[in-house]
N, C-alpha and C. Protein backbone atom coordinates (compact mmCIF):
# COMPACT_ATOMS: atom_id res chain seq x y z
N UNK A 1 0.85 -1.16 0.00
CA UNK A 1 0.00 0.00 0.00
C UNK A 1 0.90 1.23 0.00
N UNK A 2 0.59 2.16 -0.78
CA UNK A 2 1.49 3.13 -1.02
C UNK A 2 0.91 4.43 -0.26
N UNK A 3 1.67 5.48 0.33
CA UNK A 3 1.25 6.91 1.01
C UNK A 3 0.76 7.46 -0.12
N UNK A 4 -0.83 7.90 0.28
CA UNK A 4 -1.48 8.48 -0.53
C UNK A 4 -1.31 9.92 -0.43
N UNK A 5 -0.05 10.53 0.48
CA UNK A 5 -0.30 12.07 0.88
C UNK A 5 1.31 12.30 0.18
N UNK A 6 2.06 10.90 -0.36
CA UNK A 6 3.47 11.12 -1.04
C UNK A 6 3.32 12.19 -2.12
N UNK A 7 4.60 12.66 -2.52
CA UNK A 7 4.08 12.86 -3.68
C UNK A 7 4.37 12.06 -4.99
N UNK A 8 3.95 12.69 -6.14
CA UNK A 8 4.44 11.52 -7.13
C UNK A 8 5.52 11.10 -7.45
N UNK A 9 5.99 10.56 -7.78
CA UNK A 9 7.48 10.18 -8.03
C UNK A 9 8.45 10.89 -9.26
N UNK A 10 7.39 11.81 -10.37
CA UNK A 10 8.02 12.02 -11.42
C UNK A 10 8.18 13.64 -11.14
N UNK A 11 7.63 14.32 -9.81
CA UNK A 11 7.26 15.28 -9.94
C UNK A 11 8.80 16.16 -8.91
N UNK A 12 9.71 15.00 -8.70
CA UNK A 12 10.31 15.01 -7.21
C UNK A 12 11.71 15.99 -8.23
N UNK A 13 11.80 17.27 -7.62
CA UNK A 13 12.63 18.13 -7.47
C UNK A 13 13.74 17.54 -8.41
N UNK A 14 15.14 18.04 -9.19
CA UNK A 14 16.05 17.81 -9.58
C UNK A 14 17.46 17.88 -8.71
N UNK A 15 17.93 16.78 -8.24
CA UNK A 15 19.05 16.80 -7.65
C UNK A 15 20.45 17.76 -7.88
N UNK A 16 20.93 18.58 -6.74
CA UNK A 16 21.99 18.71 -7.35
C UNK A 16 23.56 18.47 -7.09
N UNK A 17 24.33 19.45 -6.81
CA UNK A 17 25.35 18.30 -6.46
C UNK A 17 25.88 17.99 -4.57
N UNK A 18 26.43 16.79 -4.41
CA UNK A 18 25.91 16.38 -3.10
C UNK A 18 24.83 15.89 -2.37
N UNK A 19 23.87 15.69 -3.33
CA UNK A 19 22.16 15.13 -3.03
C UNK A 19 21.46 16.73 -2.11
N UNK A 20 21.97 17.81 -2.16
CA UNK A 20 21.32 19.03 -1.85
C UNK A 20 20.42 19.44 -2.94
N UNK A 21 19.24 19.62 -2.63
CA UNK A 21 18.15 20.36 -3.70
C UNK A 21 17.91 21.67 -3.14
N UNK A 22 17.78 22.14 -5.00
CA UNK A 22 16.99 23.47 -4.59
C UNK A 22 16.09 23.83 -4.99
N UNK A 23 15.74 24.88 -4.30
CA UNK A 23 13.68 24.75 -4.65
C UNK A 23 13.62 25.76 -5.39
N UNK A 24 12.43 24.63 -6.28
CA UNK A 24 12.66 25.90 -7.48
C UNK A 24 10.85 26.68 -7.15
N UNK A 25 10.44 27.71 -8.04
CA UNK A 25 9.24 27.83 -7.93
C UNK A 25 8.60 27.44 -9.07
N UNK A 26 7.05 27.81 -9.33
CA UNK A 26 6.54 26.68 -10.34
C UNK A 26 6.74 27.14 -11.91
N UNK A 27 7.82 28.17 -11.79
CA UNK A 27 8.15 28.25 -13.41
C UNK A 27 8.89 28.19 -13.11
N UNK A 28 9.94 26.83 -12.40
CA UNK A 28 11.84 26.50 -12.93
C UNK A 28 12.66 27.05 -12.55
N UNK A 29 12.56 28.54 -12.31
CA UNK A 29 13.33 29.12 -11.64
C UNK A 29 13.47 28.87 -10.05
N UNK A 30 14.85 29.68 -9.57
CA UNK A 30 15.00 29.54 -8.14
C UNK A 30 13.23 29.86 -7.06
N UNK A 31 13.41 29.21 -6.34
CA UNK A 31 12.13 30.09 -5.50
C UNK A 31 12.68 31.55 -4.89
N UNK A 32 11.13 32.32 -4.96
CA UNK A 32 12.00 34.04 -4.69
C UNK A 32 12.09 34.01 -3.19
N UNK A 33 12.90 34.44 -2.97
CA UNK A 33 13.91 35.26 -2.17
C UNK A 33 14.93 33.70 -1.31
N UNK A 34 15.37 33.18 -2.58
CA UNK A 34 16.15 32.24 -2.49
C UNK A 34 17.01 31.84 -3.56
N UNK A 35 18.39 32.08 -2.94
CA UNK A 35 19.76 32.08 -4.14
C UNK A 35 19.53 30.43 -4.57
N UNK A 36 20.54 30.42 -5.31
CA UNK A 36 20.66 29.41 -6.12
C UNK A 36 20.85 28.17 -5.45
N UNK A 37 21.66 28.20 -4.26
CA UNK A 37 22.04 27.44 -3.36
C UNK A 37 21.40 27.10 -2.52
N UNK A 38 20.03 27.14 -2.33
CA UNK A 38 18.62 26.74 -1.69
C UNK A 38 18.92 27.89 -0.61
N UNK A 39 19.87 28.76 0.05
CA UNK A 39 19.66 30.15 1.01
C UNK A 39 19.05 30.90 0.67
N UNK A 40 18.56 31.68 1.94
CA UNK A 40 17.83 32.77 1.72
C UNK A 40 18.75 33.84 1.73
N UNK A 41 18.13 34.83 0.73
CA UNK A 41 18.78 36.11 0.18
C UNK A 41 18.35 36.71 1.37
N UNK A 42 19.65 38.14 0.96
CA UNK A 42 19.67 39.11 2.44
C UNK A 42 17.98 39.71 2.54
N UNK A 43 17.15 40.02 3.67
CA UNK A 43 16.12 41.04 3.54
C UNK A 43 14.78 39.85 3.60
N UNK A 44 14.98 38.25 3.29
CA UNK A 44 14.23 37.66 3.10
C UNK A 44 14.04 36.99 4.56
N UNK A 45 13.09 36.07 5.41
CA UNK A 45 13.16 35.22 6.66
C UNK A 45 14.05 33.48 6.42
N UNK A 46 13.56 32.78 6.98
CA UNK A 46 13.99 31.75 7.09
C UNK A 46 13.62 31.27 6.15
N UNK A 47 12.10 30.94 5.40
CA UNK A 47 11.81 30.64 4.68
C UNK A 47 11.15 31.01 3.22
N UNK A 48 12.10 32.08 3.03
CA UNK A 48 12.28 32.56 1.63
C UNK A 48 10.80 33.66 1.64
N UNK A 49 10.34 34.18 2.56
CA UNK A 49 9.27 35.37 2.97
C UNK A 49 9.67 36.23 3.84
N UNK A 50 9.71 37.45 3.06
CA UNK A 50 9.57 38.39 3.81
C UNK A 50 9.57 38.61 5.22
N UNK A 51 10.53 38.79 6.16
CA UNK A 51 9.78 39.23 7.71
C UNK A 51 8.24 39.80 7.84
N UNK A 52 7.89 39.41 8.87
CA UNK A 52 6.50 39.90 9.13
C UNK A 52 6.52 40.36 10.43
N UNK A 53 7.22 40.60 11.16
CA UNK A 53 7.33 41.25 12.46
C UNK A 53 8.19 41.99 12.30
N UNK A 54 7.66 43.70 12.59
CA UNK A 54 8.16 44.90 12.68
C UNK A 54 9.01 44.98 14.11
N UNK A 55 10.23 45.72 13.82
CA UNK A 55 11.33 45.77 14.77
C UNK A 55 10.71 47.04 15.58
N UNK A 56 10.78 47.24 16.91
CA UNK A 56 10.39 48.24 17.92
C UNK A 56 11.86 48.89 18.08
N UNK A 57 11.79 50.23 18.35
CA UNK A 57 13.18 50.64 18.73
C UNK A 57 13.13 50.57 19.87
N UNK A 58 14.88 49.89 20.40
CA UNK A 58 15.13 49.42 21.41
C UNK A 58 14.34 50.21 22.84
N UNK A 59 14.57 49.97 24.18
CA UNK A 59 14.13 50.81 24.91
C UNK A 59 15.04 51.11 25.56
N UNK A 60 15.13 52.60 26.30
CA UNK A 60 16.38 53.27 26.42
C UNK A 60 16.12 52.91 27.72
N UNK A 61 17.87 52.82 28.10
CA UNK A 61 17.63 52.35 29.89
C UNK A 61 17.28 52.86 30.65
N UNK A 62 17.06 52.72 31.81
CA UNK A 62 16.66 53.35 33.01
C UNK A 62 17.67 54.42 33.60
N UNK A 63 16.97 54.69 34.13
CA UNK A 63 17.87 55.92 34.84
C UNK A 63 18.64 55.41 36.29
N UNK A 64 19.78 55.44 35.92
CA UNK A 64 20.83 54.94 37.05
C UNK A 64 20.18 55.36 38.17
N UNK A 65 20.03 56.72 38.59
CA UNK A 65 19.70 57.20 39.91
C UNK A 65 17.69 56.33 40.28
N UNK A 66 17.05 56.16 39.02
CA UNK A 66 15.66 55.87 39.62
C UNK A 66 16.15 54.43 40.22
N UNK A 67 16.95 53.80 39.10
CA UNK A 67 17.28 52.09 39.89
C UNK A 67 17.92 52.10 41.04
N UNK A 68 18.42 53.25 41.57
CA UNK A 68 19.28 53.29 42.87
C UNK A 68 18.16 53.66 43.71
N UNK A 69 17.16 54.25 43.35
CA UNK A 69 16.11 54.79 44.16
C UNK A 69 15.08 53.66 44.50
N UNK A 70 14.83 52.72 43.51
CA UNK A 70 14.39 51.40 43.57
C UNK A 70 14.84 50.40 44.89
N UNK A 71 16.26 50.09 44.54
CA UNK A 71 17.21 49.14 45.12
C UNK A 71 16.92 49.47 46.65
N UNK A 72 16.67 51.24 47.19
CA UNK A 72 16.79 51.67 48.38
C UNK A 72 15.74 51.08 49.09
N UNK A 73 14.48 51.56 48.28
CA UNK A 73 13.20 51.31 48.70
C UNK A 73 12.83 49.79 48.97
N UNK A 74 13.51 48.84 48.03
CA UNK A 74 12.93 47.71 48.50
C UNK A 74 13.86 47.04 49.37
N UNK A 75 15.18 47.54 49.77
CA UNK A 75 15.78 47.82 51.07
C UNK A 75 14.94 47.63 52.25
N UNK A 76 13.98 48.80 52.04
CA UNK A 76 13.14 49.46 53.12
C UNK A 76 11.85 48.82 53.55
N UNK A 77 11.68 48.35 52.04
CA UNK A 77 10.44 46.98 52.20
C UNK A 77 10.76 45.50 53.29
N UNK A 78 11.67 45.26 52.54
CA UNK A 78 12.88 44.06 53.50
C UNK A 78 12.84 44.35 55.08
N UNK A 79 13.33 45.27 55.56
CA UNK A 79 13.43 45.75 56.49
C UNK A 79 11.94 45.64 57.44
N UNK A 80 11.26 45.87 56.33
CA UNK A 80 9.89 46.09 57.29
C UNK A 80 9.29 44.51 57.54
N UNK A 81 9.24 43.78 56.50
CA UNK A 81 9.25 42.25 56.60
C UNK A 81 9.98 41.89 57.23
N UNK A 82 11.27 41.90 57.28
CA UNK A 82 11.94 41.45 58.71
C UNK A 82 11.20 41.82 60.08
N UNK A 83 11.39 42.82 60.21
CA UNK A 83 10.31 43.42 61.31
C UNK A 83 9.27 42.57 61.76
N UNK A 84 8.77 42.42 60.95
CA UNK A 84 7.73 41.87 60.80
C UNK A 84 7.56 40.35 61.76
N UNK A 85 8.27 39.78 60.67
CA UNK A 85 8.92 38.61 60.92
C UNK A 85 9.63 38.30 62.64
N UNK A 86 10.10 39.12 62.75
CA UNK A 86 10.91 38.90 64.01
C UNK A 86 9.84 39.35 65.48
N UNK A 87 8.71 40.24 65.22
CA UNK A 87 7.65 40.87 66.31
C UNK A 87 6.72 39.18 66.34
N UNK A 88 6.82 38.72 65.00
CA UNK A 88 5.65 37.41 65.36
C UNK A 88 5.92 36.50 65.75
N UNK A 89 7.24 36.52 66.41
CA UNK A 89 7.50 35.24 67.28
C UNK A 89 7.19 35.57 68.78
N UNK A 90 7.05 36.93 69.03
CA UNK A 90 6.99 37.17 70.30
C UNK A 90 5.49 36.99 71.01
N UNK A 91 5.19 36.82 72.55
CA UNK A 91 4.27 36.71 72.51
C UNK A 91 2.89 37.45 72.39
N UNK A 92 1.68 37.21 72.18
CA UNK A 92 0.66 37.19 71.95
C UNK A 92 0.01 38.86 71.68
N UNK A 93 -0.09 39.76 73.49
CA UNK A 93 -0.34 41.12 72.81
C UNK A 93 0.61 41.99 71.92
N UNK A 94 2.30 41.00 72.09
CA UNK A 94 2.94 42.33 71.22
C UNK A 94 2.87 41.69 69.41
N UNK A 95 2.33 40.91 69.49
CA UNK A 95 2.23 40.24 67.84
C UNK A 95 1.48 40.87 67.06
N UNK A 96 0.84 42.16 68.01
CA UNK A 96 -0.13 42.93 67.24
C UNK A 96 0.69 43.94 66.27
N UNK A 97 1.77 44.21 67.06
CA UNK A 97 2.63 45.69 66.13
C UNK A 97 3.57 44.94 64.81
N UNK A 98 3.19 43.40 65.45
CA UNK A 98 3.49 42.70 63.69
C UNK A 98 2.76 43.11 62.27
N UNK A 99 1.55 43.51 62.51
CA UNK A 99 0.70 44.13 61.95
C UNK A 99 0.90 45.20 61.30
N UNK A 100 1.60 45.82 62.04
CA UNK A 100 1.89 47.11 61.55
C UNK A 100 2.73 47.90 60.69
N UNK A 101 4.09 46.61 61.50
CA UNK A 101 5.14 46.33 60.04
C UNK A 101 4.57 45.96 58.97
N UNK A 102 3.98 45.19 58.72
CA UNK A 102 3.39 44.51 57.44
C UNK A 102 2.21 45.50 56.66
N UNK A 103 2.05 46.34 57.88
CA UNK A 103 0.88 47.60 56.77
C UNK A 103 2.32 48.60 56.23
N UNK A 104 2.94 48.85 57.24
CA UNK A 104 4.34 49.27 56.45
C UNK A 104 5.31 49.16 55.31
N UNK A 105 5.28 47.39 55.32
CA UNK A 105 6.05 47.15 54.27
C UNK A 105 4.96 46.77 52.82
N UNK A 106 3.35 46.91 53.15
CA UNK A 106 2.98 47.38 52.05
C UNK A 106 2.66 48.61 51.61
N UNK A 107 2.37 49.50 52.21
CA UNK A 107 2.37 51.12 51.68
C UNK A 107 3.81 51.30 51.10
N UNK A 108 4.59 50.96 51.51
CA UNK A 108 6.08 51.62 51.23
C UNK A 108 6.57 50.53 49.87
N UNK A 109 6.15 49.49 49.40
CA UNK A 109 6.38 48.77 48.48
C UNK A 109 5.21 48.88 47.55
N UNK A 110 4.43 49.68 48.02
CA UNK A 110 3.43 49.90 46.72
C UNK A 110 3.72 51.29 45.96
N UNK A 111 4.40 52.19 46.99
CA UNK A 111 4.52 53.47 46.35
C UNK A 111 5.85 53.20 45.76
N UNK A 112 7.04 52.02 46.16
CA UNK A 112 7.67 51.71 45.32
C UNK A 112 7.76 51.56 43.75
N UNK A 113 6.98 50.84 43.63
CA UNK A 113 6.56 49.90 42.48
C UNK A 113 6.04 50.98 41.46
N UNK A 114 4.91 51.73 42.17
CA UNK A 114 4.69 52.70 41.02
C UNK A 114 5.62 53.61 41.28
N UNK A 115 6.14 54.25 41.76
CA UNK A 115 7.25 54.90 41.48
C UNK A 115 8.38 54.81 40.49
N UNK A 116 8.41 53.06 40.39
CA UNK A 116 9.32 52.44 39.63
C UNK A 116 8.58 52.61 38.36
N UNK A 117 7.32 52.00 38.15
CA UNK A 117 6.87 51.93 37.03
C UNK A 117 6.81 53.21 36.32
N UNK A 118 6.99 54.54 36.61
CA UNK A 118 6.46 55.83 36.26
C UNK A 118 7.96 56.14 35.93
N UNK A 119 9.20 55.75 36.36
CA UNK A 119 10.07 55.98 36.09
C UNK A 119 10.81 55.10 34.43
N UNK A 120 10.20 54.54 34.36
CA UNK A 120 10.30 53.70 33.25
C UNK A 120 11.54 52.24 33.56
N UNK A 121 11.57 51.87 34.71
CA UNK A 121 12.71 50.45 35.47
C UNK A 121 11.65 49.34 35.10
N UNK A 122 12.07 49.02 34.55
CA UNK A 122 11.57 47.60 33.79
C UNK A 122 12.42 46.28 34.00
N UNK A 123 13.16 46.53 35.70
CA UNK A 123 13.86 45.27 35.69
C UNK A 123 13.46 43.83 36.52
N UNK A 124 14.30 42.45 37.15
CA UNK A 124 13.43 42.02 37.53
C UNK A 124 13.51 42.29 39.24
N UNK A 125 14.46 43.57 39.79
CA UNK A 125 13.70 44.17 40.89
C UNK A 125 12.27 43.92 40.98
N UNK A 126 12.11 44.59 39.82
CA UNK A 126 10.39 45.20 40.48
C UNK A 126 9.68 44.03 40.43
N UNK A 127 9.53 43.18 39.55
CA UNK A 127 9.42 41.54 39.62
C UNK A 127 9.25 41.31 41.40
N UNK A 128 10.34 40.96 41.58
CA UNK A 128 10.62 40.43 42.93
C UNK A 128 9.66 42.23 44.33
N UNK A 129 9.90 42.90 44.05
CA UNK A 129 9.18 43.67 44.94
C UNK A 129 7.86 43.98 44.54
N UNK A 130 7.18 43.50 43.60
CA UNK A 130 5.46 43.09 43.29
C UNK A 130 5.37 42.01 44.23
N UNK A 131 6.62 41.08 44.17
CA UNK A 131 6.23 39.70 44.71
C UNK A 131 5.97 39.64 46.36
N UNK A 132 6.83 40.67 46.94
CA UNK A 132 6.95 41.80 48.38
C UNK A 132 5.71 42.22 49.01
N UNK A 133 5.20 43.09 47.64
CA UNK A 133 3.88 43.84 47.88
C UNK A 133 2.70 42.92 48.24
N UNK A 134 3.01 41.73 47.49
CA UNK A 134 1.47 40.72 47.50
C UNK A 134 2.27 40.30 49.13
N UNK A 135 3.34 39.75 49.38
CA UNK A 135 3.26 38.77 50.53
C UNK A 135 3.17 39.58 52.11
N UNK A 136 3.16 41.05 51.59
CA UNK A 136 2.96 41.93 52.87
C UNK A 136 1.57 42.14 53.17
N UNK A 137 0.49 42.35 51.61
CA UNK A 137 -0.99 42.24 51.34
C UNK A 137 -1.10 41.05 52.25
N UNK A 138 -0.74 39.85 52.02
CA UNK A 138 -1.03 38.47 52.95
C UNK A 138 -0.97 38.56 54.45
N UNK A 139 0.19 39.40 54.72
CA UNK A 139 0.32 39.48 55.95
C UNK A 139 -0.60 40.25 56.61
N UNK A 140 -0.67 41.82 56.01
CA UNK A 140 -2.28 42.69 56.75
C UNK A 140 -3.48 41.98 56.82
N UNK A 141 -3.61 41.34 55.97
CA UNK A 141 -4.50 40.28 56.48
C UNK A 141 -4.55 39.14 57.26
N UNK A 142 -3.45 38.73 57.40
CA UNK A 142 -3.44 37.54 58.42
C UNK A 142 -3.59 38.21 59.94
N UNK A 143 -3.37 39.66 59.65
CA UNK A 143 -2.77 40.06 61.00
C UNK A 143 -4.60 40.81 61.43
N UNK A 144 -5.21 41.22 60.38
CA UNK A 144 -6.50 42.00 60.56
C UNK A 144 -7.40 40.47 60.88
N UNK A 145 -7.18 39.49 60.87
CA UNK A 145 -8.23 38.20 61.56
C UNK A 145 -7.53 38.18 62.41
N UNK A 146 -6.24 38.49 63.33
CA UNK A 146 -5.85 38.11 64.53
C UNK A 146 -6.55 39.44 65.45
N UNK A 147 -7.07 40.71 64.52
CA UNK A 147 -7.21 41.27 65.55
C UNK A 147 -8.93 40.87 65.78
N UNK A 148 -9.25 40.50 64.53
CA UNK A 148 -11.14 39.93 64.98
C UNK A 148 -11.38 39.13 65.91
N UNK A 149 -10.32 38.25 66.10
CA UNK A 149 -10.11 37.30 67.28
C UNK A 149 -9.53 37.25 68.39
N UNK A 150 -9.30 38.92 68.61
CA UNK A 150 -8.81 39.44 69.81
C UNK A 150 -9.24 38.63 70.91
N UNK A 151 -10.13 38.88 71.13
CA UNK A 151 -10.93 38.01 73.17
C UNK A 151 -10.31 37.07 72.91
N UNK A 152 -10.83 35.82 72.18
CA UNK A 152 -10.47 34.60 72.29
C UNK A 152 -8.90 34.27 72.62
N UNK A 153 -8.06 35.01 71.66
CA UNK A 153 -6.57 34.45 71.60
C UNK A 153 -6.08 35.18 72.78
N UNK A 154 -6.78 36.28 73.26
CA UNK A 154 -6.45 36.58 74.94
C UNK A 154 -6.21 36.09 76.08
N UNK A 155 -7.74 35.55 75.87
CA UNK A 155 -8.09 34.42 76.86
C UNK A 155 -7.26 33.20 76.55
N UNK A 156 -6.80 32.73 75.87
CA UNK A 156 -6.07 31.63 75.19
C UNK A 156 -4.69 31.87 76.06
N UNK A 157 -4.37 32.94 75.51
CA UNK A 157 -2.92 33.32 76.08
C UNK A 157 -2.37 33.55 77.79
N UNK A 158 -3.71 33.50 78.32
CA UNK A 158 -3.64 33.71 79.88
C UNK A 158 -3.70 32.23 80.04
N UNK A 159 -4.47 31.69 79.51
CA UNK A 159 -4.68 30.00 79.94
C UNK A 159 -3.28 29.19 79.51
N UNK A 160 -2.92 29.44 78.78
CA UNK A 160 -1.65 28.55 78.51
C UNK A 160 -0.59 28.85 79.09
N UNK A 161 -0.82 30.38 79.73
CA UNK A 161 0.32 30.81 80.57
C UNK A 161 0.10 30.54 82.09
N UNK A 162 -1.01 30.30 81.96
CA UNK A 162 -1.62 29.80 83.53
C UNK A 162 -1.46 27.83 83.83
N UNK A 163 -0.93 26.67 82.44
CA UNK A 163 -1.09 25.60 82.40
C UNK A 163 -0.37 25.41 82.56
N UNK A 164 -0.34 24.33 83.36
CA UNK A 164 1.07 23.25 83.72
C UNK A 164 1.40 22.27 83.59
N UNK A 165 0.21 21.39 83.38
CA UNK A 165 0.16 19.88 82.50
C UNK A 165 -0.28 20.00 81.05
N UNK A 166 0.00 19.38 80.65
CA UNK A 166 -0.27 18.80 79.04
C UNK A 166 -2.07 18.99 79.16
N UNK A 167 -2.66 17.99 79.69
CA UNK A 167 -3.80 18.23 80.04
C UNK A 167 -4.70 19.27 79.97
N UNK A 168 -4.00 20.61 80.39
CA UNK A 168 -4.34 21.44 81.11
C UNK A 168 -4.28 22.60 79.69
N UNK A 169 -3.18 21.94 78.35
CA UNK A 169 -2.60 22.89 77.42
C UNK A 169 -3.98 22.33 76.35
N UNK A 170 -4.25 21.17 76.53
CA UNK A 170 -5.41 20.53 75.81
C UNK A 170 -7.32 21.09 75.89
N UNK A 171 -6.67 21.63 77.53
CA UNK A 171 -8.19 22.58 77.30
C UNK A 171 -8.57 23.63 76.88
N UNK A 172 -6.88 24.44 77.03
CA UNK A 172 -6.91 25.65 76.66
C UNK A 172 -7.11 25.69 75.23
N UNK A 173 -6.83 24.64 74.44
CA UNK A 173 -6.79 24.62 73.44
C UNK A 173 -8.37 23.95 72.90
N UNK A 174 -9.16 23.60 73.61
CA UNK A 174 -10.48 23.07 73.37
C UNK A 174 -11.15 24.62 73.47
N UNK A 175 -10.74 25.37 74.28
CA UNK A 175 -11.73 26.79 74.53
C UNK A 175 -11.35 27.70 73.52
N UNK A 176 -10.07 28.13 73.19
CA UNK A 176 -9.68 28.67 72.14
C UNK A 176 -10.92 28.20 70.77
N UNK A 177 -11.02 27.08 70.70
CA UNK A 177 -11.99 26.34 69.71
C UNK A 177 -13.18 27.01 69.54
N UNK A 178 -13.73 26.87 71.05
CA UNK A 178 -15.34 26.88 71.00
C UNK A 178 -15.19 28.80 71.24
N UNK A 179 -14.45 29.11 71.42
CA UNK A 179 -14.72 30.85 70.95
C UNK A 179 -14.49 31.36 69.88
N UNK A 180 -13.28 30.62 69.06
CA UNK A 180 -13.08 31.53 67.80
C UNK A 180 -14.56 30.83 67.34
N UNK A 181 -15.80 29.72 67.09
CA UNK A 181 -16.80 29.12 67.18
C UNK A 181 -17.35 30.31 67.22
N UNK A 182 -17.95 30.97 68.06
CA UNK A 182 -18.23 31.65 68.85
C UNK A 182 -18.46 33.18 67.87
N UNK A 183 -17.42 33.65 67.94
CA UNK A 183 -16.72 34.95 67.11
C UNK A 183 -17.11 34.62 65.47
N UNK A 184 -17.11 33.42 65.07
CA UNK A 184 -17.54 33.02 64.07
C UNK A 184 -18.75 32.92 63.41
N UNK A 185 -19.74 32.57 64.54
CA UNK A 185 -21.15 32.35 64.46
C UNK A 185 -21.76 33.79 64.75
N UNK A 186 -21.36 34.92 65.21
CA UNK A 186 -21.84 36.12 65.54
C UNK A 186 -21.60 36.90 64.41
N UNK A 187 -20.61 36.77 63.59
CA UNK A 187 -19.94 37.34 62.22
C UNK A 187 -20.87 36.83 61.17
N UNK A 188 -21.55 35.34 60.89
CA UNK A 188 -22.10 34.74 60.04
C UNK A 188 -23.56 34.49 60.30
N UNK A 189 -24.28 34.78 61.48
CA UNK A 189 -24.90 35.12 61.54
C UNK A 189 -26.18 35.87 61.36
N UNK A 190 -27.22 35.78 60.54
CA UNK A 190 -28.18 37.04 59.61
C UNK A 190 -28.39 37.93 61.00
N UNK A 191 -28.83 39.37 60.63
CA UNK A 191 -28.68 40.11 61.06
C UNK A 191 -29.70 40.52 61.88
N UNK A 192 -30.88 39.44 60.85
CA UNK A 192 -32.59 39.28 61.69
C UNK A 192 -32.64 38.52 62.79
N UNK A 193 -32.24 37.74 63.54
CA UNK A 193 -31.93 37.15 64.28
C UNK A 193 -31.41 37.69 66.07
C-alpha cells in the first residue's frame, strides 16, 4: 500500500550536487527570495518570505539614579518584613505591632513599584518587589483576623500561661476552639436574628 499524501514520483525536485536540492518555484526558476544554493537572500526570513514582524526601537535604559532609588526602597520593604517577621514570634499582645510592620512594608512597596513603574525600570527588581507587595498584602490580612479574634486568643494566652500539665494545654486549646466558634457564628450570623 502506497502513502497516498506522497508525492508523485516524477514530480520530485532535480538533484543537485551532493544530493542538496533546490527549490525551485513553479516556473523553474530559483524560488523568490532564495539564491541558487537553496539560502535565503539578504532582507528575506527563514523561509524565503519576507519578515513579518516589525522591529520596535530598542528601549532606552533606566535611569541609574531611579534604579538606585528602587534598590533603596525595597531595602526598606525588606526591612519592614523582617520586622515583621521577628515581632511574630513574640508573645501574643505584642504580635499585634506585627501588623503594623506589614501595613508598612505594604504602603512603602506599593509606592515603590509605582514609582518604579512611572520611572520607566523595567527590571526584575520590580518583579521580585510586586512579589513583596502581594506577601505583605497576605500578611495585613493575616494580622487584621488576629485582631477579629482578639478576646479569644487573649483568653487563650492567659490560659496557657496559667497551664502546667499537658492536660491542662489541651483545654486551653479546646476553649480557644469553642470561641473563635463563637466569634464566628456572631460574624455569620443574619442580622434578623
Amino acid at each position: 500500500m502506497s502513502n497516498p499524501y506522497a508525492p508523485p514520483p516524477g514530480d520530485a525536485p532535480p538533484r543537485g550536487e551532493r544530493g542538496s536540492s533546490t527549490r525551485q518555484g513553479p516556473t523553474g526558476h530559483p524560488a523568490q527570495g532564495r539564491a541558487p544554493d537553496g539560502q535565503p537572500t539578504p532582507g528575506h526570513g527563514p523561509h524565503g518570505r519576507p519578515p513579518t514582524a516589525t522591529r520596535q526601537p530598542p528601549r532606552t535604559p533606566p535611569d541609574p539614579a531611579a534604579v538606585e532609588a528602587l534598590s533603596r526602597r525595597t531595602g526598606h520593604v525588606l526591612a519592614f518584613l523582617v520586622a515583621t517577621l521577628l515581632v511574630t514570634m513574640m508573645p501574643f499582645p505584642v504580635q499585634v505591632a506585627a501588623g503594623l510592620f506589614a501595613l508598612g512594608a505594604l504602603v512603602a512597596g506599593a509606592r515603590a513599584v509605582v514609582l518604579a513603574w512611572r520611572a520607566g525600570v523595567r527590571t526584575p527588581a520590580l518583579g521580585a518587589l510586586a512579589g513583596l507587595v502581594l506577601l505583605a498584602g497576605v500578611m495585613v490580612l493575616s494580622f487584621a483576623t488576629m485582631v477579629a479574634f482578639w478576646p479569644a486568643q487573649q483568653a487563650n494566652a492567659e490560659c496557657v500561661r496559667l497551664a502546667v500539665t499537658t492536660s491542662a494545654r489541651e483545654a486551653c486549646a479546646e476553649q480557644l476552639q469553642r470561641d473563635v466558634e463563637d466569634v464566628l457564628e456572631g460574624v455569620l450570623a443574619p442580622a434578623g436574628r
